[in-house]
Protein backbone atom coordinates (compact mmCIF):
# COMPACT_ATOMS: atom_id res chain seq x y z
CA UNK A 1 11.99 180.67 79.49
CA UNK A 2 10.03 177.20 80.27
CA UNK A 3 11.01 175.35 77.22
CA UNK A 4 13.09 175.92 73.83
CA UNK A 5 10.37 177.15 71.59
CA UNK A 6 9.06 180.77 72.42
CA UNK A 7 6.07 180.29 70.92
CA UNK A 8 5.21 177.59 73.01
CA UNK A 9 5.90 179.89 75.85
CA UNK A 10 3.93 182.29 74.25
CA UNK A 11 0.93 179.68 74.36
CA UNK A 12 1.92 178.50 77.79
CA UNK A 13 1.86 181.90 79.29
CA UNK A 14 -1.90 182.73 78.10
CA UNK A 15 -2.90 179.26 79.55
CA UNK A 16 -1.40 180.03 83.16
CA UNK A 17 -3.03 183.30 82.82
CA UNK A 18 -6.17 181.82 82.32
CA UNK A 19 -6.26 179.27 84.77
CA UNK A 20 -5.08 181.26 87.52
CA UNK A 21 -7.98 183.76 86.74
CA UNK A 22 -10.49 181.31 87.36
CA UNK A 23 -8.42 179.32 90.52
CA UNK A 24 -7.44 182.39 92.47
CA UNK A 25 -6.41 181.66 96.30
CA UNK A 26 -7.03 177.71 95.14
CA UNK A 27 -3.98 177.82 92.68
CA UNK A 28 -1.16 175.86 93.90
CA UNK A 29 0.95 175.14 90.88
CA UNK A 30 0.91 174.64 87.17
CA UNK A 31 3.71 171.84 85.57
CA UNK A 32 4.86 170.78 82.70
CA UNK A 33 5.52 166.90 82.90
CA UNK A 34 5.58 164.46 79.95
CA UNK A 35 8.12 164.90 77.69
CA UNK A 36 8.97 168.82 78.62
CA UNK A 37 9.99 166.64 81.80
CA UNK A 38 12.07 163.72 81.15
CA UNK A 39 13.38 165.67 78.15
CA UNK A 40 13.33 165.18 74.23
CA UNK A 41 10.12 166.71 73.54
CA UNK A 42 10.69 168.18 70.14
CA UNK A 43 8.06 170.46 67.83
CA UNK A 44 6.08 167.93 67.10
CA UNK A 45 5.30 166.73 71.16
CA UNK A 46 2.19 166.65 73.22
CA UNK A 47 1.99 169.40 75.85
CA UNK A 48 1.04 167.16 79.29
CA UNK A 49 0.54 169.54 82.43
CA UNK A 50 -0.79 169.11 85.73
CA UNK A 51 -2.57 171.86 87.39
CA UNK A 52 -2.53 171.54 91.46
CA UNK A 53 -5.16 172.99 93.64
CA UNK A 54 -6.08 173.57 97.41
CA UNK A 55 -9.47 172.30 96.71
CA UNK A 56 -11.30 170.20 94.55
CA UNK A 57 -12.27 172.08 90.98
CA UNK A 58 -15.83 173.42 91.94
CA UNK A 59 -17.92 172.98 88.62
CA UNK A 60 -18.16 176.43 87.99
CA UNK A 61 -14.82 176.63 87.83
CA UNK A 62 -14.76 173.52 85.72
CA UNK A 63 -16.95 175.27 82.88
CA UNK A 64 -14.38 178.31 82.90
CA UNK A 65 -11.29 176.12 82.54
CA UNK A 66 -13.03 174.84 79.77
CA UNK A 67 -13.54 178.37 78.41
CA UNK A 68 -9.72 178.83 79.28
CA UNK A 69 -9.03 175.45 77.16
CA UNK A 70 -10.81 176.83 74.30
CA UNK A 71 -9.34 180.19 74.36
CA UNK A 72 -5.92 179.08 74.29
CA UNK A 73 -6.75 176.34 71.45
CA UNK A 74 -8.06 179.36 69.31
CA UNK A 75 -4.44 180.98 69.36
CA UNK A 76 -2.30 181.32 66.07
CA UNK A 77 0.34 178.62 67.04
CA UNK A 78 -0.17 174.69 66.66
CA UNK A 79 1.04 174.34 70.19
CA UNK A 80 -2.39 176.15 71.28
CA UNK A 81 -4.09 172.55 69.81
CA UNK A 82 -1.84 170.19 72.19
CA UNK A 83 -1.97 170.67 75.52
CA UNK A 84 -2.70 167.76 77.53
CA UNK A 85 -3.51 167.75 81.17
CA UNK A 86 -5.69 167.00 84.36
CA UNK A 87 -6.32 169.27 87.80
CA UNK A 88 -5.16 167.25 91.05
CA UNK A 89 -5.46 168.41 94.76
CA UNK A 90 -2.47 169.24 96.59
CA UNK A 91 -3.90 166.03 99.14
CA UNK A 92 -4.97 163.91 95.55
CA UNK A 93 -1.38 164.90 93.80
CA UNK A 94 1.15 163.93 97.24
CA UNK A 95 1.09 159.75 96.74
CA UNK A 96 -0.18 157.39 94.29
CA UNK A 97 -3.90 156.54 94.29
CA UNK A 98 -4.43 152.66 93.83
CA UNK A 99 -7.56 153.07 92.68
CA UNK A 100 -6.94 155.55 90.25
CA UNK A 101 -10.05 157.97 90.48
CA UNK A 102 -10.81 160.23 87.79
CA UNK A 103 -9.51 164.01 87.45
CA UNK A 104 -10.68 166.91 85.60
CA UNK A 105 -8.87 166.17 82.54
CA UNK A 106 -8.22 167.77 78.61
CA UNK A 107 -7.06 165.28 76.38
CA UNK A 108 -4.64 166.20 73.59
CA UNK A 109 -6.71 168.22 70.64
CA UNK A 110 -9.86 168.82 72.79
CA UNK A 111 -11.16 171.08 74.64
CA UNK A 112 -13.97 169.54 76.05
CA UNK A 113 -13.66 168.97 79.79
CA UNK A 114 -13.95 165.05 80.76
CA UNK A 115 -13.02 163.27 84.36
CA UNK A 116 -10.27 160.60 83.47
CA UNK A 117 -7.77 158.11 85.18
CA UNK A 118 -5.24 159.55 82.41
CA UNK A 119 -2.64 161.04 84.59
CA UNK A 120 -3.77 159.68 87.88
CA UNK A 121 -0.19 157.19 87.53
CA UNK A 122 2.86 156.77 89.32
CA UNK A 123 3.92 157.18 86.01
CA UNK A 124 2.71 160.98 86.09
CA UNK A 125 3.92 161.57 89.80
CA UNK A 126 7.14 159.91 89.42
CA UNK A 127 7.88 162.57 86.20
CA UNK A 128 6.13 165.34 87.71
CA UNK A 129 8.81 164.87 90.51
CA UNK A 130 11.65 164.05 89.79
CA UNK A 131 11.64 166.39 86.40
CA UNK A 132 8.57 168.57 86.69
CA UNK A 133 8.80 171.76 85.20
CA UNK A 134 7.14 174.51 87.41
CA UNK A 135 5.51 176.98 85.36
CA UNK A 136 3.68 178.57 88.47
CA UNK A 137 4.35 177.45 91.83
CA UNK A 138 6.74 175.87 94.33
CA UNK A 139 8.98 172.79 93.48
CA UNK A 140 6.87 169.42 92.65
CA UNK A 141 9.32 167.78 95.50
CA UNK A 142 7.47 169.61 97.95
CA UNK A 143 4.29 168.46 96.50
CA UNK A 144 4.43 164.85 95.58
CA UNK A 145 6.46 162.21 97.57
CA UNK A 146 9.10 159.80 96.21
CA UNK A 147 7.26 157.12 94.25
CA UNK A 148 8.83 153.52 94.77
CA UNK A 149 10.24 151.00 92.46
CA UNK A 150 7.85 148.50 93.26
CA UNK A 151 4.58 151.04 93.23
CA UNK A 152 6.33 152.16 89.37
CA UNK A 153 7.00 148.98 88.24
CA UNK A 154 3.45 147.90 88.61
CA UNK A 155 2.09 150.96 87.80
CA UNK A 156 3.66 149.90 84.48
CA UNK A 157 1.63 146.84 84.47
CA UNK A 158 -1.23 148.14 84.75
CA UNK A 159 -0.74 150.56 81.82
CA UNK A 160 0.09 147.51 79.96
CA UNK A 161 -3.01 146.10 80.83
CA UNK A 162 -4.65 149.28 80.24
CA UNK A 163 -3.45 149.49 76.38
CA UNK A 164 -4.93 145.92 75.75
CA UNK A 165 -8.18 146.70 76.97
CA UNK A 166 -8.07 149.78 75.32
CA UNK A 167 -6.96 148.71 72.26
CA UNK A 168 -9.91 146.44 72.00
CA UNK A 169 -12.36 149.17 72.16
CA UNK A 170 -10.06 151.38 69.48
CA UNK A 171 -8.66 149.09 66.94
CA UNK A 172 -5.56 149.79 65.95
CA UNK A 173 -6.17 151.32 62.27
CA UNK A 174 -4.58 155.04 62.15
CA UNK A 175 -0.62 155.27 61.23
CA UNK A 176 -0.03 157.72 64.16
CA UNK A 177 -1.38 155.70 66.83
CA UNK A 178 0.22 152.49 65.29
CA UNK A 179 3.96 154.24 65.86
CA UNK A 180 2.91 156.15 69.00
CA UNK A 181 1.43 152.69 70.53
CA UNK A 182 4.86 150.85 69.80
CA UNK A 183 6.82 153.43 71.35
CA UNK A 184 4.62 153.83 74.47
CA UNK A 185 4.94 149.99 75.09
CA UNK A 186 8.67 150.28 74.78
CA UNK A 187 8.34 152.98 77.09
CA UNK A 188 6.41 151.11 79.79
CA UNK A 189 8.69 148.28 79.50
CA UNK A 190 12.06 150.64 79.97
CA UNK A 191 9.95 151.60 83.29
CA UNK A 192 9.86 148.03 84.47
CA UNK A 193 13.35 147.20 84.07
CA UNK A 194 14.75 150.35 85.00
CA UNK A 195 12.74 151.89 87.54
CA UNK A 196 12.18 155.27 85.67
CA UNK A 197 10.53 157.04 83.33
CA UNK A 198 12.20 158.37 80.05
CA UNK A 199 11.29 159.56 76.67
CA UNK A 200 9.71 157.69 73.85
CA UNK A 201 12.41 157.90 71.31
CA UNK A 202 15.16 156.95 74.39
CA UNK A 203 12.62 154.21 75.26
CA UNK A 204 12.87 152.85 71.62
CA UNK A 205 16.42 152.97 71.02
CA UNK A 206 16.86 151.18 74.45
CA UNK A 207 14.48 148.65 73.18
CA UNK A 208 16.46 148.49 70.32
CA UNK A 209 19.02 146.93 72.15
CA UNK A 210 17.54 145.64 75.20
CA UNK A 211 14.82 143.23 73.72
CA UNK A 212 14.59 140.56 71.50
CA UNK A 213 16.12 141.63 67.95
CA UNK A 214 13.09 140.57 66.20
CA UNK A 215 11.53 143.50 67.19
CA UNK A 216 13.79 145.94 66.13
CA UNK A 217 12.08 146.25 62.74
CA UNK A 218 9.31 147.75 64.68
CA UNK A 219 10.50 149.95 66.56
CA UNK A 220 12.64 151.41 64.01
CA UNK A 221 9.37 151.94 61.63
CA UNK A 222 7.99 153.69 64.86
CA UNK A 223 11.11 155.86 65.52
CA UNK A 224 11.76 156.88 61.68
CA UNK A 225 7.52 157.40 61.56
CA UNK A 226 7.90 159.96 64.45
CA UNK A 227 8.33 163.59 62.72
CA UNK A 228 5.10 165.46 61.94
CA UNK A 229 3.00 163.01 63.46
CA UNK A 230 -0.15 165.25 62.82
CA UNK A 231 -0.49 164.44 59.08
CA UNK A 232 -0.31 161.25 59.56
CA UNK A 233 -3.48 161.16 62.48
CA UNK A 234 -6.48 160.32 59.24
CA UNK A 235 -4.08 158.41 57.56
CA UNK A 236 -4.41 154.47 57.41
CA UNK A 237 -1.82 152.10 59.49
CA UNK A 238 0.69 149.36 57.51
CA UNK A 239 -1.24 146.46 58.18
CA UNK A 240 2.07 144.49 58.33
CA UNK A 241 3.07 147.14 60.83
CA UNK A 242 -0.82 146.56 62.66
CA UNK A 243 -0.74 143.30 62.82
CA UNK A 244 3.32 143.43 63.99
CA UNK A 245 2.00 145.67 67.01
CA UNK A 246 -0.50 143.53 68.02
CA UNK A 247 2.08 140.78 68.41
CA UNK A 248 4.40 143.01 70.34
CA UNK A 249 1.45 144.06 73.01
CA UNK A 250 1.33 140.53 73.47
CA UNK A 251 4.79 140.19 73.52
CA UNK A 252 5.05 143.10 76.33
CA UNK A 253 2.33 141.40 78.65
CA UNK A 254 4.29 138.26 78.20
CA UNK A 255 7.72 140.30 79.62
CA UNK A 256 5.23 142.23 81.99
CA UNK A 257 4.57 138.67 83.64
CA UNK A 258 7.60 137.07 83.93
């Protein structure tokens, strides 16, 4: 119905259920953006939505979206454990917010309830409208307005900047987050030069071509790396592939500048 995999829709279903039990009148809409947007989302993808409401989340309702969160995470399909999302306001959701204030927001595995920049991006907006899949709720062209090149392409900037910073809190020792952090800078960069936002693996095969060949070792390792990233979460990164990635950040802020 939504996507390719009925037991996603299965999981997807129960979550709108939930939410819009707790929201009421205050629902607006509930969309899938990420990679269920810009296509290639496969079995082994995140599930990013973005719930929009009249008003802001009351914290009541916060603590039983939580209890929603958890419900759904409990349910016998690994697609339960992956969704990925924040609540925006119909006003908060229409044009990109320089200063990026936090949302309610679920990160990917949790259910704990946190307030996030995550998805407060162009990034998010320019996906959510221009491929937006409405699970609940009228199209996301009438919600959010056209995002401009210029606000994207330094919206990808910042998320450059972003992954430095964040990288020196988190060092860079898991194999999944090595490969996901290679293709997510490829991805950024395909946003700067094109003006768009596409998949990860279209992301890396364009930077297989579009950037310097000395990276193509790289991003290769990251692309063949992708399937069943979830084993691989505990397990340690290459440190030839580490150290590599750390180069190529610096590499991508370099291109980010010029």
């Amino acid at each position: 119905m939504w996507t390719p995999f009925p037991d996603l829709d299965d999981v997807l279903r129960a979550f709108v259920d939930g939410v819009r039990s707790v929201l009421g009148t205050n629902l607006v809409g509930i969309y899938l953006q990420g990679s269920f947007a810009v296509g290639d989302a496969d079995e082994f993808s995140d599930v990013d939505f973005v719930v929009v409401t009249e008003e802001l989340v009351t914290e009541n309702d916060a603590v039983a979206l939580q209890a929603v969160q958890e419900r759904v995470y409990e349910l016998p399909s690994t697609w339960a454990q992956h969704l990925e999302g924040s609540y925006f306001t119909r006003e908060q959701v229409r044009r990109f917010d320089p200063a990026r204030a936090p949302l309610l927001y679920f990160d990917n595995g949790a259910t704990e309830r946190a307030w996030d920049n995550h998805c407060n991006t162009a990034l998010v907006r320019w996906s959510l409208r221009e491929h937006g899949v409405a699970l609940v709720g009228p199209d996301p062209r009438d919600l959010v307005d056209p995002v401009p090149g210029d606000v994207l392409g330094e919206d990808a900037r910042w998320a450059l900047r972003a992954y430095d910073e964040w990288l020196v809190e988190r060092p860079l020792t898991r194999r999944r987050t090595q490969g996901l952090i290679v293709l997510t800078l490829c991805r950024v960069l395909h946003t700067q030069d094109c003006g768009c936002v596409t998949s990860k693996r279209d992301a890396g095969e364009w930077a297989m071509e579009a950037l310097d060949p000395a990276w193509r070792d790289l991003i290769q390792a990251a692309l063949d790396d992708r399937p069943d990233p979830w084993t691989k979460v505990l397990e340690p990164a290459d440190p030839k592939l580490m150290s590599r990635t750390y180069e190529f950040l610096d590499y991508a802020l370099s291109s980010a500048r010029s």
